[in-house]
N, C-alpha and C. Protein backbone atom coordinates (compact mmCIF):
# COMPACT_ATOMS: atom_id res chain seq x y z
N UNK A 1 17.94 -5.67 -22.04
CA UNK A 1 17.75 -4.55 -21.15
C UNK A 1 16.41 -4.69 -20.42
N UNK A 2 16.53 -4.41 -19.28
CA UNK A 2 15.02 -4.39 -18.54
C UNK A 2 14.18 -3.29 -18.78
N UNK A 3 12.86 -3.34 -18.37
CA UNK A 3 11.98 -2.33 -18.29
C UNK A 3 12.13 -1.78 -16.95
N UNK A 4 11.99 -0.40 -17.02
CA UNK A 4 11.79 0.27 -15.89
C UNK A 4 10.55 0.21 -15.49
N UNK A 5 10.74 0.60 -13.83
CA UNK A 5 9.60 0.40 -12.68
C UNK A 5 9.82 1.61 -11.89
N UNK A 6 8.56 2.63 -11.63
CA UNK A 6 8.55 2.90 -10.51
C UNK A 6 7.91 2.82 -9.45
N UNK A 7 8.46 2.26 -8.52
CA UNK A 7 7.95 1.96 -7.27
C UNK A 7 7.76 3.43 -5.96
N UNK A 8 6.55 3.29 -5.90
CA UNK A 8 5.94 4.27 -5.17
C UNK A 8 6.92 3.92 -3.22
N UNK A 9 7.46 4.54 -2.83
CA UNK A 9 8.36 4.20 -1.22
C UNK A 9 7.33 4.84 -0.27
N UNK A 10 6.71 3.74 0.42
CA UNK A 10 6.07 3.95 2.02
C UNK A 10 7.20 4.52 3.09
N UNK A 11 8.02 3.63 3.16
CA UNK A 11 9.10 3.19 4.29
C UNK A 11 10.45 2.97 3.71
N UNK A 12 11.52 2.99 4.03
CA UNK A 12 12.53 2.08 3.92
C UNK A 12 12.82 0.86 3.97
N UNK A 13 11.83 0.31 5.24
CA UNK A 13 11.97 -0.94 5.64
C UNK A 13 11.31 -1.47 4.61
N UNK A 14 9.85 -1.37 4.46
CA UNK A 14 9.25 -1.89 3.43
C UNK A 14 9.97 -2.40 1.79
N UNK A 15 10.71 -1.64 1.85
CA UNK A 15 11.64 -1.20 0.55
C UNK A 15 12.81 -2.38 -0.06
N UNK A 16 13.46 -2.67 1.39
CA UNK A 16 14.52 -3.49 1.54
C UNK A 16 13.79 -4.47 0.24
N UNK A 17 13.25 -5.59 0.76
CA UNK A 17 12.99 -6.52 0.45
C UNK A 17 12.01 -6.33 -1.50
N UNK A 18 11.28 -5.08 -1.44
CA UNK A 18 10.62 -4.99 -2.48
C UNK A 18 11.56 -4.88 -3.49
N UNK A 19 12.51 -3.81 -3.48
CA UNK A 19 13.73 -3.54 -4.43
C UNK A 19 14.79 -4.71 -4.68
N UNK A 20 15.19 -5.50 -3.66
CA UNK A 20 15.48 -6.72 -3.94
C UNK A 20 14.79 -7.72 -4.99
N UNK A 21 13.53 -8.03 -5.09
CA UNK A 21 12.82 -8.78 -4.96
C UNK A 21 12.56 -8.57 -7.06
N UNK A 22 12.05 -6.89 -6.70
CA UNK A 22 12.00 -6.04 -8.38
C UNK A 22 13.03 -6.22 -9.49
N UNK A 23 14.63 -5.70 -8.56
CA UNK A 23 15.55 -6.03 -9.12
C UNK A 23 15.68 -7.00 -10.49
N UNK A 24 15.03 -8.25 -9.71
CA UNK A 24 15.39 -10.03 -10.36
C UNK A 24 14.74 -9.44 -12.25
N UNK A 25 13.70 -8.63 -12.08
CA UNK A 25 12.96 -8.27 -13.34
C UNK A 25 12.81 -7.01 -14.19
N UNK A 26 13.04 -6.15 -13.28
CA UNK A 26 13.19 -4.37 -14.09
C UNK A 26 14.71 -3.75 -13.23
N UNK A 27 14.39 -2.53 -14.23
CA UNK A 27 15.06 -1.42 -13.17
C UNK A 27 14.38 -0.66 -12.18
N UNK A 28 14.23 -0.75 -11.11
CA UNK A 28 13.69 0.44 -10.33
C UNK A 28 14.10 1.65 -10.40
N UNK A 29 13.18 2.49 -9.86
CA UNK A 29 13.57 3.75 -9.71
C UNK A 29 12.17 4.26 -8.13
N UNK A 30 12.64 4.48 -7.31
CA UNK A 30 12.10 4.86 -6.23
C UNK A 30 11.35 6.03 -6.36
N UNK A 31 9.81 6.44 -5.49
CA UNK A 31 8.99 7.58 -5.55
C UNK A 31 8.48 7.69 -4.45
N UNK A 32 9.20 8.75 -3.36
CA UNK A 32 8.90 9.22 -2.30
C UNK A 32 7.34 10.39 -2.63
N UNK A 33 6.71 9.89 -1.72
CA UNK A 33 5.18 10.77 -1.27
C UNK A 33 4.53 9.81 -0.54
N UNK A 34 4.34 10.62 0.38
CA UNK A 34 3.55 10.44 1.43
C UNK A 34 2.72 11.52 2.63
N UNK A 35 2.19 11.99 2.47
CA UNK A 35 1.63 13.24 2.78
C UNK A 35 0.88 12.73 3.79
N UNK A 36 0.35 11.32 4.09
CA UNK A 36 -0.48 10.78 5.02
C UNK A 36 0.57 10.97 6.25
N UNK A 37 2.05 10.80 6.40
CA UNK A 37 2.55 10.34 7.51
C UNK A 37 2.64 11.81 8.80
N UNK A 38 2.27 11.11 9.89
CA UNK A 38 1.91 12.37 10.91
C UNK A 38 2.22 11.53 12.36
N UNK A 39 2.87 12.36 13.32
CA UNK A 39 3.53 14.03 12.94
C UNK A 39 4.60 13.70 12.36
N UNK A 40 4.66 15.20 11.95
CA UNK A 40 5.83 15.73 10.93
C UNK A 40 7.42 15.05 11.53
N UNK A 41 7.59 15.33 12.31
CA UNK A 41 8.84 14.27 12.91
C UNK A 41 8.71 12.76 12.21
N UNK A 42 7.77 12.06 12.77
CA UNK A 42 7.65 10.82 12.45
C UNK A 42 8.03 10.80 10.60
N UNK A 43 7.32 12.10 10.24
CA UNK A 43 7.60 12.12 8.33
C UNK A 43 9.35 12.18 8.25
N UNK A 44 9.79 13.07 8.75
CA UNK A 44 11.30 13.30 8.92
C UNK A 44 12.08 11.92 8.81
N UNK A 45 11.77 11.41 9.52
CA UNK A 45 12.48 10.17 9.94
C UNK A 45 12.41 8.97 9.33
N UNK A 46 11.30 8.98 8.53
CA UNK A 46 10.91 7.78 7.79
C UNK A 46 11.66 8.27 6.43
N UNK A 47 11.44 9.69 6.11
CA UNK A 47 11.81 9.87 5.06
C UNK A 47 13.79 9.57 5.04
N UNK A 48 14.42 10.04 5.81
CA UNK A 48 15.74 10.17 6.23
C UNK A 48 15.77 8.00 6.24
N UNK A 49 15.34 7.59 6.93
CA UNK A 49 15.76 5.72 6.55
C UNK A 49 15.44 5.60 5.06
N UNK A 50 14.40 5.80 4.68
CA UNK A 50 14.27 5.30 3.12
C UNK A 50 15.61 6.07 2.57
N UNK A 51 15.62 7.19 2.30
CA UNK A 51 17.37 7.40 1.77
C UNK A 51 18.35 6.89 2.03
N UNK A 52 18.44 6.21 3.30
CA UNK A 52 19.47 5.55 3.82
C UNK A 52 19.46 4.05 2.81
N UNK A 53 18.14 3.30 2.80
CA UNK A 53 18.31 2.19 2.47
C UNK A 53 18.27 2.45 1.18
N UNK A 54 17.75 3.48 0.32
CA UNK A 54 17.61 3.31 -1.52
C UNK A 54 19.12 3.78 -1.67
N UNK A 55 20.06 4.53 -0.91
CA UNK A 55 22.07 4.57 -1.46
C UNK A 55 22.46 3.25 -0.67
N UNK A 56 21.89 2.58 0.19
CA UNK A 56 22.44 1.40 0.39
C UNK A 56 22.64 0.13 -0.76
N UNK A 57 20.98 0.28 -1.29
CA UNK A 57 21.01 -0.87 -2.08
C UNK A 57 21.35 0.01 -4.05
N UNK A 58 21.63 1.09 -3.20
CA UNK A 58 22.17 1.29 -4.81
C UNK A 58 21.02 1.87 -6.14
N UNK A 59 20.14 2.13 -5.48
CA UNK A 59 18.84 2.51 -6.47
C UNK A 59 18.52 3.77 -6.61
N UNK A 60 18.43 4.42 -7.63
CA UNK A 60 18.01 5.69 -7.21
C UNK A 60 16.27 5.92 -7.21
N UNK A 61 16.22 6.93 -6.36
CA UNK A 61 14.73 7.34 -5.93
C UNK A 61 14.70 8.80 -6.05
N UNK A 62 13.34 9.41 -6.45
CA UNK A 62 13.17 10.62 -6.24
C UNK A 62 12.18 11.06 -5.18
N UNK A 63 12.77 12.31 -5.03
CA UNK A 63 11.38 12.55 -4.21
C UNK A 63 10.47 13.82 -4.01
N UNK A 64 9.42 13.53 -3.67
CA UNK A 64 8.16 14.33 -3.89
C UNK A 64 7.91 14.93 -2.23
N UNK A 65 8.83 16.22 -2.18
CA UNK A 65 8.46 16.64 -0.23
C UNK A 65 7.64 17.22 -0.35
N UNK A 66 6.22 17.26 -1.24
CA UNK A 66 5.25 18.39 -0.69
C UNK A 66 4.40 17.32 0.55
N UNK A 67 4.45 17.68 1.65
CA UNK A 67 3.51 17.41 2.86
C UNK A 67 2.45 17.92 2.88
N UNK A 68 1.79 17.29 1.74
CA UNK A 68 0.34 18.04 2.10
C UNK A 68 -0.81 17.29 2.57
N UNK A 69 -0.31 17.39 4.11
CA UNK A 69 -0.92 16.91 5.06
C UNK A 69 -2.52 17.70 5.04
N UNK A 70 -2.55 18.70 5.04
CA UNK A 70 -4.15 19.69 4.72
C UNK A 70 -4.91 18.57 3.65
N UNK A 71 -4.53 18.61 2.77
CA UNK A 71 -5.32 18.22 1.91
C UNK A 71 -5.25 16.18 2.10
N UNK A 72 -4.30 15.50 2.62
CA UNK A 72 -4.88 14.42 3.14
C UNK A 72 -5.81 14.06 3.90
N UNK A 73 -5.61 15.25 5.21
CA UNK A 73 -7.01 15.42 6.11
C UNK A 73 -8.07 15.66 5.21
N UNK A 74 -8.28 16.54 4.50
CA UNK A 74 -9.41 17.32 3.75
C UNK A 74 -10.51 15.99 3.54
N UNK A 75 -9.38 15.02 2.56
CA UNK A 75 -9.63 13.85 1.72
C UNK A 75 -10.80 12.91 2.92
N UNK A 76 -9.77 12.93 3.92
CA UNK A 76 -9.78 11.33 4.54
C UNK A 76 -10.40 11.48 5.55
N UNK A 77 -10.37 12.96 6.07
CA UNK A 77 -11.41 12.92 7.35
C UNK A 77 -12.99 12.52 7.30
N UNK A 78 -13.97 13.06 5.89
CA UNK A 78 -14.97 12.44 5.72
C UNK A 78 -15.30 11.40 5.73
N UNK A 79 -14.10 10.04 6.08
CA UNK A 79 -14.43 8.86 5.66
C UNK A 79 -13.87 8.33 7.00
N UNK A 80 -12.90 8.90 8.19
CA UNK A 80 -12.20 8.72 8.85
C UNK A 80 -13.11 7.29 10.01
N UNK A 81 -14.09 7.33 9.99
CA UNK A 81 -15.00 6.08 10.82
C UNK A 81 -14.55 5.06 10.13
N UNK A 82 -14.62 4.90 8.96
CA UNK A 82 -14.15 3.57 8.22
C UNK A 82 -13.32 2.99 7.65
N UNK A 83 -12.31 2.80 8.63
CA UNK A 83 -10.90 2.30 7.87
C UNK A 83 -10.41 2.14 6.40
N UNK A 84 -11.54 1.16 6.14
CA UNK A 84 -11.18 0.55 4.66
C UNK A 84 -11.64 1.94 3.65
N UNK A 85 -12.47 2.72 3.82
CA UNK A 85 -12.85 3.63 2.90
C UNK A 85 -11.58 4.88 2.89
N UNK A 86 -11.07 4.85 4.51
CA UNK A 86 -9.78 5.90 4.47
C UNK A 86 -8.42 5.85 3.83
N UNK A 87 -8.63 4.38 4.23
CA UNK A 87 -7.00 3.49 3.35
C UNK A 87 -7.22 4.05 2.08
N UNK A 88 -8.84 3.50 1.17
CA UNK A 88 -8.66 3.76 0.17
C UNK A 88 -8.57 4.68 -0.40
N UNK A 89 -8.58 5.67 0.12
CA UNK A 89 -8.70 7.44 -0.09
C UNK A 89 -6.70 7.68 -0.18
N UNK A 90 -6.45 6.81 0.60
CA UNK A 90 -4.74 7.34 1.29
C UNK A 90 -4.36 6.86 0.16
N UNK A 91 -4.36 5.69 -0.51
CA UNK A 91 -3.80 4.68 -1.26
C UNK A 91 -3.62 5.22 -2.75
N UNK A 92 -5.27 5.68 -2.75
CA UNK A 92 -5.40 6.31 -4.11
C UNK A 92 -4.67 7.60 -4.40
N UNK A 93 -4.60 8.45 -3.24
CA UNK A 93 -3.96 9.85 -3.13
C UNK A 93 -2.28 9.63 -3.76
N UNK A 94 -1.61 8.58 -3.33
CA UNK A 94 -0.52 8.40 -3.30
C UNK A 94 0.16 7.61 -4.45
N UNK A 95 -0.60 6.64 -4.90
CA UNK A 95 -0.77 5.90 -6.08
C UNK A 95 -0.96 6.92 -7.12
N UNK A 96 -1.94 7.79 -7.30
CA UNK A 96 -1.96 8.40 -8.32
C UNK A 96 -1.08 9.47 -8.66
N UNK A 97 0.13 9.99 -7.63
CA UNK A 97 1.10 10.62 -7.83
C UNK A 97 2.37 9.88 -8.54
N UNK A 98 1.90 8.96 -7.77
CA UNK A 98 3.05 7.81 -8.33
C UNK A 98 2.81 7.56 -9.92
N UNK A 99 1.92 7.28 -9.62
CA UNK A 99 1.08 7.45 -11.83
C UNK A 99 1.68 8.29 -12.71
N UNK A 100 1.04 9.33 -11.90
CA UNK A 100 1.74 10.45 -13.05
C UNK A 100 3.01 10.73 -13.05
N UNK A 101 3.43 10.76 -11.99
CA UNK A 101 5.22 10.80 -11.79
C UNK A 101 5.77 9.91 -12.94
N UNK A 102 5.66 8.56 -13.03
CA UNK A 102 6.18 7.68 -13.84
C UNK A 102 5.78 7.87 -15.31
N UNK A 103 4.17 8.25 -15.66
CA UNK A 103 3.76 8.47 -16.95
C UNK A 103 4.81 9.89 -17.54
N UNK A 104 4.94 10.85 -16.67
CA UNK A 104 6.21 11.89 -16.95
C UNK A 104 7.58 11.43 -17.04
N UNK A 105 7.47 10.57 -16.80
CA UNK A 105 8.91 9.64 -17.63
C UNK A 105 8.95 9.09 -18.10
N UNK A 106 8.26 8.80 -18.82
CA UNK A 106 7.82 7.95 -20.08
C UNK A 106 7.85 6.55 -19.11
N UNK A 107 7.72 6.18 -18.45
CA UNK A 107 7.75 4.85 -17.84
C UNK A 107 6.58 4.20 -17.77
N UNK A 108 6.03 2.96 -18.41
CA UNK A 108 4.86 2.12 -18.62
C UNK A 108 4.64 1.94 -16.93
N UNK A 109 5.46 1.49 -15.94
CA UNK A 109 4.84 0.38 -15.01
C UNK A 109 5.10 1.10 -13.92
N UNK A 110 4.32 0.71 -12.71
CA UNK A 110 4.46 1.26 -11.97
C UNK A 110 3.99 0.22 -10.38
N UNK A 111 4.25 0.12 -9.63
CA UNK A 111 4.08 -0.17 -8.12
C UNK A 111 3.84 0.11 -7.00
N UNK A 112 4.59 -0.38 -5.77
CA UNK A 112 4.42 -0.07 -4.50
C UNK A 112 5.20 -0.28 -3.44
N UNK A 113 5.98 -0.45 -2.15
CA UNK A 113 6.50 -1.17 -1.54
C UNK A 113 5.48 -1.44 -0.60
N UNK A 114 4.27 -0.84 -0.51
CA UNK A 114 3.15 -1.39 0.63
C UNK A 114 2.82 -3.04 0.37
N UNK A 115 3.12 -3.28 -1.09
CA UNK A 115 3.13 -4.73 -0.83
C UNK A 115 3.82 -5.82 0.22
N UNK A 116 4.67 -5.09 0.78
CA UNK A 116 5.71 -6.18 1.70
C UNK A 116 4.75 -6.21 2.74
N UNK A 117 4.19 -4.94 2.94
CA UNK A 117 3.54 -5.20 4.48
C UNK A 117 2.35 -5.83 4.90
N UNK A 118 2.62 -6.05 5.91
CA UNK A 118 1.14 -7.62 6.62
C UNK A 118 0.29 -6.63 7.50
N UNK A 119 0.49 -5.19 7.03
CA UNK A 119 -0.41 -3.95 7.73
C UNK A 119 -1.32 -3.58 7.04
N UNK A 120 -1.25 -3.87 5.74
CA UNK A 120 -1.55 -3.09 4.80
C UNK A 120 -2.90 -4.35 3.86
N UNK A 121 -3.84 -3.21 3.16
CA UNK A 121 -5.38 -4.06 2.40
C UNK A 121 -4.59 -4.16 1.36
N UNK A 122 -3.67 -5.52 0.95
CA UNK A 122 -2.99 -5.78 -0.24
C UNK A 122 -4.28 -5.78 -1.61
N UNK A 123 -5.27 -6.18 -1.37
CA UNK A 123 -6.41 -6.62 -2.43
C UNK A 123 -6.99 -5.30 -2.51
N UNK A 124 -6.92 -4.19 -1.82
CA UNK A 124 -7.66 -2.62 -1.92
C UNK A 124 -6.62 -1.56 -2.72
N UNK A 125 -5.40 -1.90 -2.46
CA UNK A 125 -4.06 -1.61 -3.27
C UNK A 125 -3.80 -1.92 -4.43
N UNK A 126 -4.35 -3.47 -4.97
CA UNK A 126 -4.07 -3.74 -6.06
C UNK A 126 -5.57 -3.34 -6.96
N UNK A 127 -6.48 -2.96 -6.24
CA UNK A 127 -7.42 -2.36 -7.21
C UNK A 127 -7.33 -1.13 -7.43
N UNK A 128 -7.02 -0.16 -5.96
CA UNK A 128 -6.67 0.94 -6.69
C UNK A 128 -5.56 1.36 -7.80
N UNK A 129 -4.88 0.64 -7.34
CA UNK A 129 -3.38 0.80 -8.69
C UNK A 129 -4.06 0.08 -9.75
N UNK A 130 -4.90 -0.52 -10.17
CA UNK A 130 -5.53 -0.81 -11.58
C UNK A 130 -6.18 0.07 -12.27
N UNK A 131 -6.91 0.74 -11.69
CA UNK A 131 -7.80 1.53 -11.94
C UNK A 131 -6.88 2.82 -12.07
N UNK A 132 -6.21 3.14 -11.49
CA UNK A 132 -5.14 4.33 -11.79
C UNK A 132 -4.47 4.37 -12.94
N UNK A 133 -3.82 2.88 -13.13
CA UNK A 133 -3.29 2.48 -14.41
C UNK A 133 -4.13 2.37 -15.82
N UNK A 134 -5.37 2.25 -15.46
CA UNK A 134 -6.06 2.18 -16.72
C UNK A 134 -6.35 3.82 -17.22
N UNK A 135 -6.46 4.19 -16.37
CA UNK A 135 -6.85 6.05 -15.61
C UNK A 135 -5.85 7.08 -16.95
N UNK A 136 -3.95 6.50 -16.51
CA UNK A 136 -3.08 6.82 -17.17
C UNK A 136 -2.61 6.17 -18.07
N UNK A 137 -3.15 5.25 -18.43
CA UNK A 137 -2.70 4.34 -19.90
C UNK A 137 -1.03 3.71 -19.14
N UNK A 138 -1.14 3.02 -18.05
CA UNK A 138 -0.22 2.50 -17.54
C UNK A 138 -0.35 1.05 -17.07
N UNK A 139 0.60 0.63 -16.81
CA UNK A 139 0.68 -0.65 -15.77
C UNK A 139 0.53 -0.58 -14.53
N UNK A 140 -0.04 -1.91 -13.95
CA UNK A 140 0.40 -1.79 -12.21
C UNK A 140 0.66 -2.82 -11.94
N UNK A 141 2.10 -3.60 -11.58
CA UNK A 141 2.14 -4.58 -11.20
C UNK A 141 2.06 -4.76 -9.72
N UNK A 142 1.03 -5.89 -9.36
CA UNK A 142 0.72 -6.04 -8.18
C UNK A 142 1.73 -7.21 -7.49
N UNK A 143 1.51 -6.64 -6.56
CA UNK A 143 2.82 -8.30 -6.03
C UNK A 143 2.28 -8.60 -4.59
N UNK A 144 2.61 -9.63 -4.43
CA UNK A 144 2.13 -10.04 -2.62
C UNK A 144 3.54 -10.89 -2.30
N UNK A 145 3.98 -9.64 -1.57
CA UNK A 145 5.50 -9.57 -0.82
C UNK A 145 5.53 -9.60 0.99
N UNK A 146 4.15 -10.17 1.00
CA UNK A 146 4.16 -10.47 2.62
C UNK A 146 5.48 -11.30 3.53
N UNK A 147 5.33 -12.58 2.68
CA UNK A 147 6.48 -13.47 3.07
C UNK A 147 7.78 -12.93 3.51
N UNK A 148 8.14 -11.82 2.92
CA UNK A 148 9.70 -11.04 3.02
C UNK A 148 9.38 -10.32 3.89
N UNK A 149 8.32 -10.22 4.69
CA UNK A 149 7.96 -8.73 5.83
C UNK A 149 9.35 -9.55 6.71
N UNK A 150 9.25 -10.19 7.54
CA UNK A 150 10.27 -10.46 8.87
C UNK A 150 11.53 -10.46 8.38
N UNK A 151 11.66 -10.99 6.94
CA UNK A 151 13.50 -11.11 6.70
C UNK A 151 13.37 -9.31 5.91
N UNK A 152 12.94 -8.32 5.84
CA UNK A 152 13.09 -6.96 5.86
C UNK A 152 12.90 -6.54 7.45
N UNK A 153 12.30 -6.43 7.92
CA UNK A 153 12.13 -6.31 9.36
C UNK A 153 13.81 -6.63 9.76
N UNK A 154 14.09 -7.95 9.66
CA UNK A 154 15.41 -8.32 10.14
C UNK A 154 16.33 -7.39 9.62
N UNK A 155 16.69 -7.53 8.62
CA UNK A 155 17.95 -7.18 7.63
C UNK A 155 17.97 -5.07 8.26
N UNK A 156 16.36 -4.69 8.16
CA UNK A 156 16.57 -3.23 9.17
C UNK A 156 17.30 -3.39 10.44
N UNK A 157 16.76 -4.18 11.06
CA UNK A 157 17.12 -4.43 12.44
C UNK A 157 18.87 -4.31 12.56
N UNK A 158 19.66 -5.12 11.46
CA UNK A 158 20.85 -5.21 11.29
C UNK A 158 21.75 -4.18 11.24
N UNK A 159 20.66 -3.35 10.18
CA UNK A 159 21.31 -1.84 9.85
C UNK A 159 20.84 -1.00 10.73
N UNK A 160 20.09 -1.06 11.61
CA UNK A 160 20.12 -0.66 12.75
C UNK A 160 19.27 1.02 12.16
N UNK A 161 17.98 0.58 11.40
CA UNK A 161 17.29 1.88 11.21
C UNK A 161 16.12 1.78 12.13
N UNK A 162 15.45 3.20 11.47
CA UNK A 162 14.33 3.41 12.55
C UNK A 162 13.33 2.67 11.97
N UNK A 163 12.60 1.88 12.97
CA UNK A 163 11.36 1.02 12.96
C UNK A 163 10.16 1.81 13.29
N UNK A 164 8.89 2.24 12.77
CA UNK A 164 7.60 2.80 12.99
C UNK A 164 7.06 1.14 13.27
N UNK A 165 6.28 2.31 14.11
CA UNK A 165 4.79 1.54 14.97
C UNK A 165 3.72 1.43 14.54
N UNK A 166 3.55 2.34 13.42
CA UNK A 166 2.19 2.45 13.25
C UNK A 166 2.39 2.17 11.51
N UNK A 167 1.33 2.58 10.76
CA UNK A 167 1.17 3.15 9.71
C UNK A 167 1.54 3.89 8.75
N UNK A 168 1.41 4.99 9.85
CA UNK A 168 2.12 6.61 9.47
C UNK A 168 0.93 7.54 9.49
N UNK A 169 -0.59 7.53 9.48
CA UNK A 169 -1.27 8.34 9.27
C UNK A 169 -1.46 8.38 11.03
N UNK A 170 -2.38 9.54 11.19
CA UNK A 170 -2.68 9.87 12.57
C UNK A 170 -4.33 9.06 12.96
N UNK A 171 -4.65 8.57 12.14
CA UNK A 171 -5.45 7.44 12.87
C UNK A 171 -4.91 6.59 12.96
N UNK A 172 -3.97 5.64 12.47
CA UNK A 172 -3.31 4.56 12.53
C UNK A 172 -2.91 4.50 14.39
N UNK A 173 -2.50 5.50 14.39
CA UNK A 173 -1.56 6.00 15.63
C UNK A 173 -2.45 5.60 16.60
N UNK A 174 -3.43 6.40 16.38
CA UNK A 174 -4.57 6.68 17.58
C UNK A 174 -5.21 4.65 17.44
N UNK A 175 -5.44 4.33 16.89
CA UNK A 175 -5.68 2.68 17.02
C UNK A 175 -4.65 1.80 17.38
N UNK A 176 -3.69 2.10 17.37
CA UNK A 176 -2.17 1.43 17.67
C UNK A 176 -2.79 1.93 19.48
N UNK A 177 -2.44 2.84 19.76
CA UNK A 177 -2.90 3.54 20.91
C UNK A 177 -3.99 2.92 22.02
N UNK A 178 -4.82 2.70 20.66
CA UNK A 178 -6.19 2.08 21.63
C UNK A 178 -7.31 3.02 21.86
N UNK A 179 -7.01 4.67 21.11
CA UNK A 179 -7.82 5.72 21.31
C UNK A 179 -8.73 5.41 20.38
N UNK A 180 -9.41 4.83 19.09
CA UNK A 180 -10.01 4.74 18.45
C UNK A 180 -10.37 3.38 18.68
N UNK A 181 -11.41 2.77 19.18
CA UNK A 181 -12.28 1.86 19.82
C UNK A 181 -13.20 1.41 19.00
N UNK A 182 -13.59 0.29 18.73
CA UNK A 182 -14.72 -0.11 17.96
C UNK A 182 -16.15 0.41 17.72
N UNK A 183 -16.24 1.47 19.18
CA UNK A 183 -17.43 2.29 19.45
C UNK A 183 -17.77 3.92 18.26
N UNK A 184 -16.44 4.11 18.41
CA UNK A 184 -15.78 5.03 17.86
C UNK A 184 -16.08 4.95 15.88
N UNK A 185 -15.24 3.54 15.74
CA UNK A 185 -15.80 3.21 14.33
C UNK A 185 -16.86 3.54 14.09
N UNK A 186 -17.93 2.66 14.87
CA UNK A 186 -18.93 2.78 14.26
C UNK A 186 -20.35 3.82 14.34
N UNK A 187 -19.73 4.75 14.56
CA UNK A 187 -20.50 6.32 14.24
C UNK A 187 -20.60 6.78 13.21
């Protein structure tokens, strides 16, 4: 019998390839939160593909709809000049739900699907999920699932879901954009 995993869900897309990939070694079990993603539409929609793809591939996921977008701002705006300090604020916010979610199920291990992505501080992810895990007397298995970004990318493309542009947070957006400028950073 395998050990169970829960894997914390960014995206759907992201997902494809991670749950595949998990499969080969545990059981998954999916954990929607994301409170960073803005606007609320854009949350809608991401959330609506990840359901699509976790009854596609057959996995079940739960999920966590509190949007508490207030208190992500609260978090992340003090740090909002410096990318890497905001990620890590977002990462940790979300990770540590994921923590406890899984430690409430008696479940040792726990993850991510932000590993697939080539957007994302894979080495700022895998420290915060250590430190979370040691936090809750848990696991974190880290993985570097970059390689599978384009054949997930693809295999969405096929199923014909919705693709984001950005991130999901509302600075992401605004730098995708071009509104947040290097000048800007560094204030």
């Amino acid at each position: 019998m395998k050990d169970r995993i829960v894997v914390h869900v960014c995206c759907g897309i992201c997902a494809i390839k991670t749950i595949e990939f998990i499969k080969n070694d545990f059981e998954p079990i999916g954990y929607w939160y994301n409170p960073n993603i803005h606007p609320y539409n854009e949350y809608k929609l991401r959330l609506q593909t990840a359901g699509y793809v976790f009854q596609r591939l057959k996995t079940p996921i739960e999920w966590d709809f509190q949007y508490n977008i207030i208190d992500w701002f609260t978090k992340t705006l003090p740090v909002a000049h410096d990318k890497s300090k905001r990620c890590s604020t977002c990462y940790e916010m979300r990770l540590e739900k994921t923590a406890l979610f899984s430690r409430n199920l008696g479940i040792k291990i726990f993850t991510t699907t932000m590993f697939s992505s080539i957007h994302q501080d894979l080495e700022l992810i895998k420290e915060k999920g250590k430190i979370l895990a040691a936090r809750y007397n848990l696991e974190f298995l880290p993985l570097d699932l970059k390689q599978f970004y384009q054949e997930g990318k693809s295999i969405a493309k096929k199923w014909h879901l919705y693709s984001q542009r950005y991130c999901g947070c509302f600075f992401s957006e605004l730098e995708r954009e071009g509104i947040i400028n290097e000048d800007i950073k560094r204030r």
